[in-house]
Protein backbone atom coordinates (compact mmCIF):
# COMPACT_ATOMS: atom_id res chain seq x y z
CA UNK A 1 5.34 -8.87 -1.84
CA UNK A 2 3.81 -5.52 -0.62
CA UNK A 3 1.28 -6.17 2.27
CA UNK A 4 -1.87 -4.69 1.75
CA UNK A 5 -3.16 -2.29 4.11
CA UNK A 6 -7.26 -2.31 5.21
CA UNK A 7 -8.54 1.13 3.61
CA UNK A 8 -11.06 3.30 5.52
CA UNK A 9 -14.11 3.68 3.37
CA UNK A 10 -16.84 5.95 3.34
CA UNK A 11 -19.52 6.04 1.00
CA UNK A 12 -22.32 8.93 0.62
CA UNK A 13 -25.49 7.82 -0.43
CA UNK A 14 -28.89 8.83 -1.78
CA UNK A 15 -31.52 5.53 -1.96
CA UNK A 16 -33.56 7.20 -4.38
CA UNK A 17 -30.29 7.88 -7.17
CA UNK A 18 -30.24 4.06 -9.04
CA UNK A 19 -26.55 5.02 -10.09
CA UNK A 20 -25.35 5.35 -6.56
CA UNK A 21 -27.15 2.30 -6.40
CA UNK A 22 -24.99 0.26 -8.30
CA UNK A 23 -22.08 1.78 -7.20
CA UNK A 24 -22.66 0.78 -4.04
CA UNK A 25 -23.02 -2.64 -4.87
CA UNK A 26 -19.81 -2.83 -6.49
CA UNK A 27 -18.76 -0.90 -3.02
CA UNK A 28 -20.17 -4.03 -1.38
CA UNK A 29 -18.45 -6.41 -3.16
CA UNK A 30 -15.29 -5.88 -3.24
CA UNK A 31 -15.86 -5.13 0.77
CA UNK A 32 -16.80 -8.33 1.17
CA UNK A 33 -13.65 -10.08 -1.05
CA UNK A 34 -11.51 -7.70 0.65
CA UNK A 35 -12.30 -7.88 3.78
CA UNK A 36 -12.87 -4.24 5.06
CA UNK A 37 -15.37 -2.36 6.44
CA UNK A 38 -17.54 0.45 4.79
CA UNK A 39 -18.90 3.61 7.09
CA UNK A 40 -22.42 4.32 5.15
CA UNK A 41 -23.84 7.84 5.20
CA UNK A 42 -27.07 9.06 4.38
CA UNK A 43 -27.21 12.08 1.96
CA UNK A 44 -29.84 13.83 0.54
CA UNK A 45 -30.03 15.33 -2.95
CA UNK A 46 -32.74 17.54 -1.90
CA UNK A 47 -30.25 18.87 0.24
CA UNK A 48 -27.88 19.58 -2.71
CA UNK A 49 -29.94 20.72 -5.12
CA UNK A 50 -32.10 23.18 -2.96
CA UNK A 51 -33.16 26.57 -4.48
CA UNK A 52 -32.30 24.82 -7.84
CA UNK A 53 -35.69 23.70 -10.00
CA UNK A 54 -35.33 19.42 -10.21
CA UNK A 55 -37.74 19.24 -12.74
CA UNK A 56 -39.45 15.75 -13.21
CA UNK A 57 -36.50 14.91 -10.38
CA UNK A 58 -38.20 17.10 -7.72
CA UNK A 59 -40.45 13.98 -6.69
CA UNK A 60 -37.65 11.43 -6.79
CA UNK A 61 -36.00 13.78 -4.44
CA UNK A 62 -38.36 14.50 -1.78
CA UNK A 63 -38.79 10.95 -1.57
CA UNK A 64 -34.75 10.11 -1.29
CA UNK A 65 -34.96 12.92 1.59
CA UNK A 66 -37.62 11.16 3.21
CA UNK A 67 -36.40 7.85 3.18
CA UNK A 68 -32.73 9.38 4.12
CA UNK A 69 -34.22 10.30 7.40
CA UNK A 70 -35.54 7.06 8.18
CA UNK A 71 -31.87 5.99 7.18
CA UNK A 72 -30.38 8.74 9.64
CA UNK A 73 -32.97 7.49 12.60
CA UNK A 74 -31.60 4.22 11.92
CA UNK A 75 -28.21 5.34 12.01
CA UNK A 76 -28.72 7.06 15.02
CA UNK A 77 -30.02 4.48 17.35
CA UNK A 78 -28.95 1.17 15.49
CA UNK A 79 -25.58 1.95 13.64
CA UNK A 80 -23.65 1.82 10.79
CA UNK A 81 -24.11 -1.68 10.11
CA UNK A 82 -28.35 -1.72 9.94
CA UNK A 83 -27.62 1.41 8.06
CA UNK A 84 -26.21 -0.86 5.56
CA UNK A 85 -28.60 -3.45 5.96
CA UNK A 86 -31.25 -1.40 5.64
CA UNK A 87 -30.06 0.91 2.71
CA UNK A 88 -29.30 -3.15 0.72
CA UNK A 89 -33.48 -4.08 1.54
CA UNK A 90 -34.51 -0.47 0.21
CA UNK A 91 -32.80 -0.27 -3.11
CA UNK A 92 -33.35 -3.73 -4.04
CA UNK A 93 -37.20 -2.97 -4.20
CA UNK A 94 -36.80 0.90 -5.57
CA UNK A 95 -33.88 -0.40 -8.51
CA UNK A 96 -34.02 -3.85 -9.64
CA UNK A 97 -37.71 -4.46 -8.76
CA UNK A 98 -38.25 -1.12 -10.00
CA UNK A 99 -41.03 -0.08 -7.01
CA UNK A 100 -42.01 3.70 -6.19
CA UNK A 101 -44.69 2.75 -3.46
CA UNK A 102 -42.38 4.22 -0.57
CA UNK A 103 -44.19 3.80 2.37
CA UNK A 104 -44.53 0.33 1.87
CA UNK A 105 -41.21 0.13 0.79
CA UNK A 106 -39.71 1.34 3.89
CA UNK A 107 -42.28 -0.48 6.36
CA UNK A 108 -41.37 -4.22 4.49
CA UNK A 109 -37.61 -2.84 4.87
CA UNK A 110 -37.59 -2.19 8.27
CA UNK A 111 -39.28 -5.41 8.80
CA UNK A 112 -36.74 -7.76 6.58
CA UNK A 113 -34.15 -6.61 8.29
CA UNK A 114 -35.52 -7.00 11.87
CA UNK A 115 -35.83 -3.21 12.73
CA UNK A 116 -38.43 -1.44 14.75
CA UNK A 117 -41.58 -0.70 12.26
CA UNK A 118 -41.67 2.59 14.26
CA UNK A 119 -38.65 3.90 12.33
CA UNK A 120 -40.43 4.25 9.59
CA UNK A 121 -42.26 8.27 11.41
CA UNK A 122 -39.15 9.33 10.96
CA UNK A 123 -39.69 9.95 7.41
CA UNK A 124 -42.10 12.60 7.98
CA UNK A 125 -41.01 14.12 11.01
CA UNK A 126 -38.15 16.48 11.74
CA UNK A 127 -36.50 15.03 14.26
CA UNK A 128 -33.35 13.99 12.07
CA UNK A 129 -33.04 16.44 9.39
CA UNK A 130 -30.50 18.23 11.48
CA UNK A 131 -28.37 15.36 11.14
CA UNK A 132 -29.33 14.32 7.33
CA UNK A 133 -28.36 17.89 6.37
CA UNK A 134 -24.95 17.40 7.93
CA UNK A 135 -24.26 14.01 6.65
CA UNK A 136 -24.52 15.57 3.38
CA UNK A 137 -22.75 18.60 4.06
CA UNK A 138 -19.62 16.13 5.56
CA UNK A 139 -19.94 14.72 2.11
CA UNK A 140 -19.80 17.62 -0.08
CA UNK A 141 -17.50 19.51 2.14
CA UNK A 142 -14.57 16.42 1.91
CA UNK A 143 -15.34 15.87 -2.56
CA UNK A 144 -15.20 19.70 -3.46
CA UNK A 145 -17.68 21.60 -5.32
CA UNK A 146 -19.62 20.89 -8.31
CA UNK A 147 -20.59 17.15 -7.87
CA UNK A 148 -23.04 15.01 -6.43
CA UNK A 149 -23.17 11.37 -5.82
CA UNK A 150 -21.98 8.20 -5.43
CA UNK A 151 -19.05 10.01 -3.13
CA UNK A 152 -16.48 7.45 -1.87
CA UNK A 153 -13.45 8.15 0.46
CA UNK A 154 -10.89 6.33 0.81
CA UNK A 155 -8.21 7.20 3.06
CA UNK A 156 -9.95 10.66 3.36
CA UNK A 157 -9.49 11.29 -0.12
CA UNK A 158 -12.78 11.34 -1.51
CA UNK A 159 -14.15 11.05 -5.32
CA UNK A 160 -17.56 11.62 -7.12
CA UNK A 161 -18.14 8.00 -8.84
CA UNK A 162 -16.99 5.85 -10.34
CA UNK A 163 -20.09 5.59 -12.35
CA UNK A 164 -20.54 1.79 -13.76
CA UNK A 165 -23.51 0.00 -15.06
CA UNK A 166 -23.81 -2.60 -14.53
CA UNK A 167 -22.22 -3.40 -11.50
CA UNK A 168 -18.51 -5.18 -12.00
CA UNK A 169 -18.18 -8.50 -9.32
CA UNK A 170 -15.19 -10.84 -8.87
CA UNK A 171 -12.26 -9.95 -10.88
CA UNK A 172 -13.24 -7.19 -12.60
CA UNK A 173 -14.45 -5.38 -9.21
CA UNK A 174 -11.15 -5.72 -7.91
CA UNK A 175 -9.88 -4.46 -10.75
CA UNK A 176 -12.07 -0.89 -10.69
CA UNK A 177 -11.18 -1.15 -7.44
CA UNK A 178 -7.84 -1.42 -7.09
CA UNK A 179 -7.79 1.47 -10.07
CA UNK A 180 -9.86 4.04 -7.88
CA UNK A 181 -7.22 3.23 -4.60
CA UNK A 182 -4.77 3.90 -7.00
CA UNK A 183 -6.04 7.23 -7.59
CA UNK A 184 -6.76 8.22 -4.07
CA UNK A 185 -3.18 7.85 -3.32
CA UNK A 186 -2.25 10.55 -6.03
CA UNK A 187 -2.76 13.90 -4.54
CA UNK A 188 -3.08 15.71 -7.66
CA UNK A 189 -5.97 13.67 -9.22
CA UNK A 190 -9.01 14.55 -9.84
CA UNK A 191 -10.67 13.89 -12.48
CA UNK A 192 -11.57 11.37 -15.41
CA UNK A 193 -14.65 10.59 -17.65
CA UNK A 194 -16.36 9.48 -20.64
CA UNK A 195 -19.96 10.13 -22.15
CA UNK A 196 -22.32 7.38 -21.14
CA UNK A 197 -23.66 5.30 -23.37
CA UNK A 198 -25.88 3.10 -21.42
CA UNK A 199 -28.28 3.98 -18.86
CA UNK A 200 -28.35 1.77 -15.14
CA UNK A 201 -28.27 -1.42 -15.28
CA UNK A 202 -29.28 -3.77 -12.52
CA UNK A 203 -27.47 -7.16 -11.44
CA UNK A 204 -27.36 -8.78 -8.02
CA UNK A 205 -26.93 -7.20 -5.13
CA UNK A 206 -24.18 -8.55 -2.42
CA UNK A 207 -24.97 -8.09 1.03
CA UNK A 208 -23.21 -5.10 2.58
């Protein structure tokens, strides 16, 4: 039997996109079953999309940059680990409980996962937009043009998805799983998609 090797994971992430969202809790699962470790980055689709008109997404987007700061603070003086924490008590209150009050949403993060409430400035000042900028950039730079997010690497080899709704657990996780790694070993792949026919949907979310 072939051993299997521990992958090194990455994962780009805006807290404001509900697709990423899921993704990442797929991400999280099969982390946890396997056994491996998951780098979380901050990125902000603000970021991407500037100098391009978002629409009814402009909102949405200022917020995800605001709240990607606070994520980048956190990164900063905490690590990678309350980054992940932190990113898991933030989208469960923006995605399944379907909340927009931000503020709040941040403070009564901060505060379920035991970090400082003063975090929480860093959403409005710019002390760490130098380094949100260049979180995303890292991200964009190692997928390639022309896509946004969920970005996972594995191994380096980075991809724009998968996009799933809801999120696959147990079997079927490893499954999509084991199907991506498959992929990222390929050096000619790139892409592969279907129309979507459903819009997100929300199930449980594993601890990171």
């Amino acid at each position: 039997m072939t051993e299997r090797t521990t992958p090194a994971v990455q994962f780009w992430f805006d807290p404001i996109c509900p697709w990423t969202w899921i993704t990442s809790r797929w991400v999280s699962e099969v982390a946890n079953l396997r056994d491996f470790e998951v780098q979380w980055h901050p990125f902000s689709l603000a970021v991407l999309n500037e100098g391009v008109d978002a629409g009814d997404h402009a909102e949405g987007q200022r917020q995800g940059h605001r709240m990607g700061r606070v994520l980048t603070a956190v990164s900063e003086a905490h690590g990678g680990r309350a980054v992940a924490e932190l990113y898991t008590a933030i989208g469960n209150r923006l995605h399944p409980a379907g909340r927009d009050d931000v503020d709040v949403i941040i403070a009564e993060s901060l505060d379920e996962v035991g970090l400082p409430a003063a975090l929480a400035a860093a959403a409005d000042s710019g002390e760490h937009e130098a380094e949100l900028v260049a979180s995303t950039q890292r991200g964009i730079d190692l997928v390639g043009p022309g896509v946004g997010i969920p970005i996972i690497a594995i191994d380096s080899v980075a991809f724009f998805g998968p996009v799933v709704s809801p999120a696959p657990t147990g079997d079927d996780a490893l499954k999509l799983w084991d199907g991506v790694h498959a992929a990222a070993s390929i050096s000619g792949f790139y892409e592969l998609k279907r129309g979507r026919g459903v819009g997100p949907q929300f199930n449980s979310s594993p601890r990171p």
